[in-house]
N, C-alpha and C. Protein backbone atom coordinates (compact mmCIF):
# COMPACT_ATOMS: atom_id res chain seq x y z
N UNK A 1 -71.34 36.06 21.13
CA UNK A 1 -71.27 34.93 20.24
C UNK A 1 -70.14 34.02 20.68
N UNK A 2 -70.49 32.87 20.27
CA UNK A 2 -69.45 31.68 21.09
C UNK A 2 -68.60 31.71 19.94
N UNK A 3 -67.19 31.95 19.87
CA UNK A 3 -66.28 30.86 19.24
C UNK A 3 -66.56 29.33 18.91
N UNK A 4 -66.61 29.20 17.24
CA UNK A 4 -67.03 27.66 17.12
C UNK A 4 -65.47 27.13 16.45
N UNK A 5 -64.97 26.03 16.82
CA UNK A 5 -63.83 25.27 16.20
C UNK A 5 -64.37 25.34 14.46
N UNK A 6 -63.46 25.19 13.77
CA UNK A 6 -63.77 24.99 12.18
C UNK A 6 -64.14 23.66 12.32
N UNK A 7 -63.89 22.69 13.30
CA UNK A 7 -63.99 21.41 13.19
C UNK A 7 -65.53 21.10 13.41
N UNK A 8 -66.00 22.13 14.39
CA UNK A 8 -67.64 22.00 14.32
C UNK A 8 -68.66 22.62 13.81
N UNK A 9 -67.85 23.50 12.86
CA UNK A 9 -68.50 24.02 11.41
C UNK A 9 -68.78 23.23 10.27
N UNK A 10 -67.63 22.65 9.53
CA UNK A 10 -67.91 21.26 8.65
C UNK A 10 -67.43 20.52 8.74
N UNK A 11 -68.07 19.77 7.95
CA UNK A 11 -67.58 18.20 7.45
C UNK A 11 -67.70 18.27 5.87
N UNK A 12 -66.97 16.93 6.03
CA UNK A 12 -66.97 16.45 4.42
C UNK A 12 -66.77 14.75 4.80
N UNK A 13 -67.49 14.19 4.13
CA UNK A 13 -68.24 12.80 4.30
C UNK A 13 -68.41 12.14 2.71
N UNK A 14 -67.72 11.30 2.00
CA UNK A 14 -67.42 10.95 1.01
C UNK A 14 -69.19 10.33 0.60
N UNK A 15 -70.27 9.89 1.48
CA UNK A 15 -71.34 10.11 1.13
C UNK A 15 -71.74 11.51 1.08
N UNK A 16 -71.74 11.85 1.19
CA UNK A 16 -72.62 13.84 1.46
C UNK A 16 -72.41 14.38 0.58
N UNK A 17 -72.85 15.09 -0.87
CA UNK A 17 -72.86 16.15 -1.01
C UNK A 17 -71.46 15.30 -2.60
N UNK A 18 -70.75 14.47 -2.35
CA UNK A 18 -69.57 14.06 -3.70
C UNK A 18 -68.59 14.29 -2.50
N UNK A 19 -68.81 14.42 -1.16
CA UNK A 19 -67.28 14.03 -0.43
C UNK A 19 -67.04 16.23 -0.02
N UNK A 20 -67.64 16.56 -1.22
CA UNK A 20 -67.16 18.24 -0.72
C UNK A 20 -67.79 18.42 0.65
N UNK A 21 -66.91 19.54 0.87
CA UNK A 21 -67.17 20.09 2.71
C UNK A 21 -68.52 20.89 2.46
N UNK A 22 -69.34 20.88 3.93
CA UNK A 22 -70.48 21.02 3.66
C UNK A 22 -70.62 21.63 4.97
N UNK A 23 -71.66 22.50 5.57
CA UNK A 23 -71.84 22.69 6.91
C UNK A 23 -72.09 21.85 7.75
N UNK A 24 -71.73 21.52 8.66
CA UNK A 24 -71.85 20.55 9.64
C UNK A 24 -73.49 19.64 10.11
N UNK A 25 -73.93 19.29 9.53
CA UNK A 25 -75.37 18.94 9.94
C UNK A 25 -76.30 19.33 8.78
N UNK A 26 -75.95 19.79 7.91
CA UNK A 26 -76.45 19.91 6.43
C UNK A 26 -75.89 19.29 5.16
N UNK A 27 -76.37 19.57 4.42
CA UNK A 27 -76.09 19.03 3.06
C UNK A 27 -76.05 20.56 2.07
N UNK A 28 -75.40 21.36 2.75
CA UNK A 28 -75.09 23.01 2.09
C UNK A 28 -73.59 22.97 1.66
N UNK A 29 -73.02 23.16 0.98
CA UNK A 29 -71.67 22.84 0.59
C UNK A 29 -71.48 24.07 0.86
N UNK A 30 -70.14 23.88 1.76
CA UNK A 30 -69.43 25.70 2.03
C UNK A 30 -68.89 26.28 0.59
N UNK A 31 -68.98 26.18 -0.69
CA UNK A 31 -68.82 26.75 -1.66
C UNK A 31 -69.83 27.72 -2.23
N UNK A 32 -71.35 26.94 -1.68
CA UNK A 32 -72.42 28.34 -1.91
C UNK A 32 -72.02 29.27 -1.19
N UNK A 33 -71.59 29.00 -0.02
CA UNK A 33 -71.63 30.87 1.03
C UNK A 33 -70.51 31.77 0.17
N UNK A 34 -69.78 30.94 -0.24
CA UNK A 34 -68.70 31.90 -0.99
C UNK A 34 -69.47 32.67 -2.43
N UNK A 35 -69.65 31.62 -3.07
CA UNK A 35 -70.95 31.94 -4.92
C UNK A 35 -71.47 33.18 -4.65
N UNK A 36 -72.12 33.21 -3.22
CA UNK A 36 -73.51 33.82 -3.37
C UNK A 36 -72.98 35.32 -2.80
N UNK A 37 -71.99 35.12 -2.03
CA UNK A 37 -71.58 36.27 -1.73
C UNK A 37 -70.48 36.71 -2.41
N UNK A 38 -69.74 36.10 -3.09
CA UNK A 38 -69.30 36.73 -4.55
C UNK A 38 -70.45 37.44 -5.50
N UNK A 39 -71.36 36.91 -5.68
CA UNK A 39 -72.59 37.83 -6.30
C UNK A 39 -73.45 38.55 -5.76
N UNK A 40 -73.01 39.09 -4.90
CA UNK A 40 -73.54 40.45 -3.80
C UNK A 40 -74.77 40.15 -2.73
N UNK A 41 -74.60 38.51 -2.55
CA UNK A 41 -75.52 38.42 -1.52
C UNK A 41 -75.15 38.78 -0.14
N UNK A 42 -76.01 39.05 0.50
CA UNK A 42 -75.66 38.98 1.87
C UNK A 42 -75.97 38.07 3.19
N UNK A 43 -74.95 37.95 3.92
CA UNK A 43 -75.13 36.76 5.10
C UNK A 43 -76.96 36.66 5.02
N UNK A 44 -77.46 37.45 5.75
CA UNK A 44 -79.07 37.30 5.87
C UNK A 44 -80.17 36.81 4.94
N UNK A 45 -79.64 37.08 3.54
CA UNK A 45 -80.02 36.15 2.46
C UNK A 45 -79.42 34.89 2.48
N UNK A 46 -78.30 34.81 2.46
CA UNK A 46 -77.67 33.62 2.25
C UNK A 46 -78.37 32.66 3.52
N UNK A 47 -78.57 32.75 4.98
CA UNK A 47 -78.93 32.22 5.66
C UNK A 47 -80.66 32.05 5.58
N UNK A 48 -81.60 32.73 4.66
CA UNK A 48 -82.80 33.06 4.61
C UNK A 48 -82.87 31.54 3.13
N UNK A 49 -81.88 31.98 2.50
CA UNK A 49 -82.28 30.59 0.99
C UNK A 49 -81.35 29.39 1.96
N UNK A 50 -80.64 29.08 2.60
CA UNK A 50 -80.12 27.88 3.35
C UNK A 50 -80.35 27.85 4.76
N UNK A 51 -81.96 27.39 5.31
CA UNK A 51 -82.09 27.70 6.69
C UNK A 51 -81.50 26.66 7.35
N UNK A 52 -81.23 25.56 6.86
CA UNK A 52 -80.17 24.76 7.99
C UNK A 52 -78.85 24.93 8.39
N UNK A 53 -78.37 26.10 7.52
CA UNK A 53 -77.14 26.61 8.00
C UNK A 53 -77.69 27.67 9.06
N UNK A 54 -76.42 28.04 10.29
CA UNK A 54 -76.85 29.07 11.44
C UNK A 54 -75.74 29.99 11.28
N UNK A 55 -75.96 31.10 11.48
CA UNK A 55 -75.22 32.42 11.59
C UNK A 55 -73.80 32.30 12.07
N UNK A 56 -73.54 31.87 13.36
CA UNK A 56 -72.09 31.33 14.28
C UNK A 56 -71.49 30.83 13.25
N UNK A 57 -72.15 29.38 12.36
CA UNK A 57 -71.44 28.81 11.45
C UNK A 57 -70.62 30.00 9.97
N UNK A 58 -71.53 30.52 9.61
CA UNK A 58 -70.72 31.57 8.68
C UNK A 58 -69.84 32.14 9.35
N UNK A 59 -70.05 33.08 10.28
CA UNK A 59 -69.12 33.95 10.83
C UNK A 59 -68.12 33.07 11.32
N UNK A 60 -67.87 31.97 11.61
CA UNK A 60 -66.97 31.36 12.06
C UNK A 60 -65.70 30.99 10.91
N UNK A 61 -66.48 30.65 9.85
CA UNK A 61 -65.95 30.28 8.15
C UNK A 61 -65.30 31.66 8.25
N UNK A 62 -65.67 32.58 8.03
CA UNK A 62 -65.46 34.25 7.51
C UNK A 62 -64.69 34.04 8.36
N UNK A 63 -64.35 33.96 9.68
CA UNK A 63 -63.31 34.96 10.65
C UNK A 63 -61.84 33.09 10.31
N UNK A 64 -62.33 32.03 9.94
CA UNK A 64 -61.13 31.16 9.35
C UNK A 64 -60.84 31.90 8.35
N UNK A 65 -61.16 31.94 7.37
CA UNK A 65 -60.73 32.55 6.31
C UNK A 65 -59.69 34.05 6.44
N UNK A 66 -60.33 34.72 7.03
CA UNK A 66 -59.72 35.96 7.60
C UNK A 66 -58.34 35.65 7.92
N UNK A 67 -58.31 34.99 8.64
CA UNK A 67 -57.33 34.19 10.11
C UNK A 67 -56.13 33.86 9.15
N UNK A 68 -57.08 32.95 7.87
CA UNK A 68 -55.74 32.17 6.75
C UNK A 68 -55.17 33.45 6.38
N UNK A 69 -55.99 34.59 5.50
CA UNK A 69 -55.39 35.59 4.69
C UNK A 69 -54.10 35.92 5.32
N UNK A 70 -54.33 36.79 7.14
CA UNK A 70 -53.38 37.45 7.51
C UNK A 70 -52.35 36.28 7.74
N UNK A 71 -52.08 34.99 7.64
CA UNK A 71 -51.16 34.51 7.77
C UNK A 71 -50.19 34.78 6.58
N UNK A 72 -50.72 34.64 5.34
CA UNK A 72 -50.08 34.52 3.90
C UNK A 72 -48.96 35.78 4.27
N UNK A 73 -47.68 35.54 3.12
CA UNK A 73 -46.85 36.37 2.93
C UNK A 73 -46.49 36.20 1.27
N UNK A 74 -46.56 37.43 1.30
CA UNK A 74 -46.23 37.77 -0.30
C UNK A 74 -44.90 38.39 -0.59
N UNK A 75 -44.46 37.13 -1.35
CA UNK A 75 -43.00 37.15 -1.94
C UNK A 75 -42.56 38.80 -3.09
């Protein structure tokens, strides 16, 4: 799997979506991948109900996210 920049994962475009970040080439707001997998969905569903989102793109979100956590330090 290729390494994708977060920069060519989303956008957010003050037409698109109310300006929220969205997957790059869709109109999927990166707040569903979070919803749905807060409520026990899984990537393969989540990519099966949003087929214009692609796999690289989640896993890319997931391993930013990751990336932010281990930075944090707790006081």
């Amino acid at each position: 799997m290729k390494n994708l920049s977060i920069e060519n994962v989303i956008e957010r475009d003050p037409e698109k979506v109310s300006g929220q970040w969205v997957f790059r080439g869709t109109r999927v707001p990166l707040a569903a991948l979070f919803e749905n997998l807060k409520d026990g969905a899984s990537i393969d569903q989540f990519l099966e109900w949003f087929p214009g989102v692609k796999r690289e793109q989640v896993l890319a979100i997931l391993d930013h996210e990751m990336a932010s956590l281990n930075q944090l330090t707790v006081a």
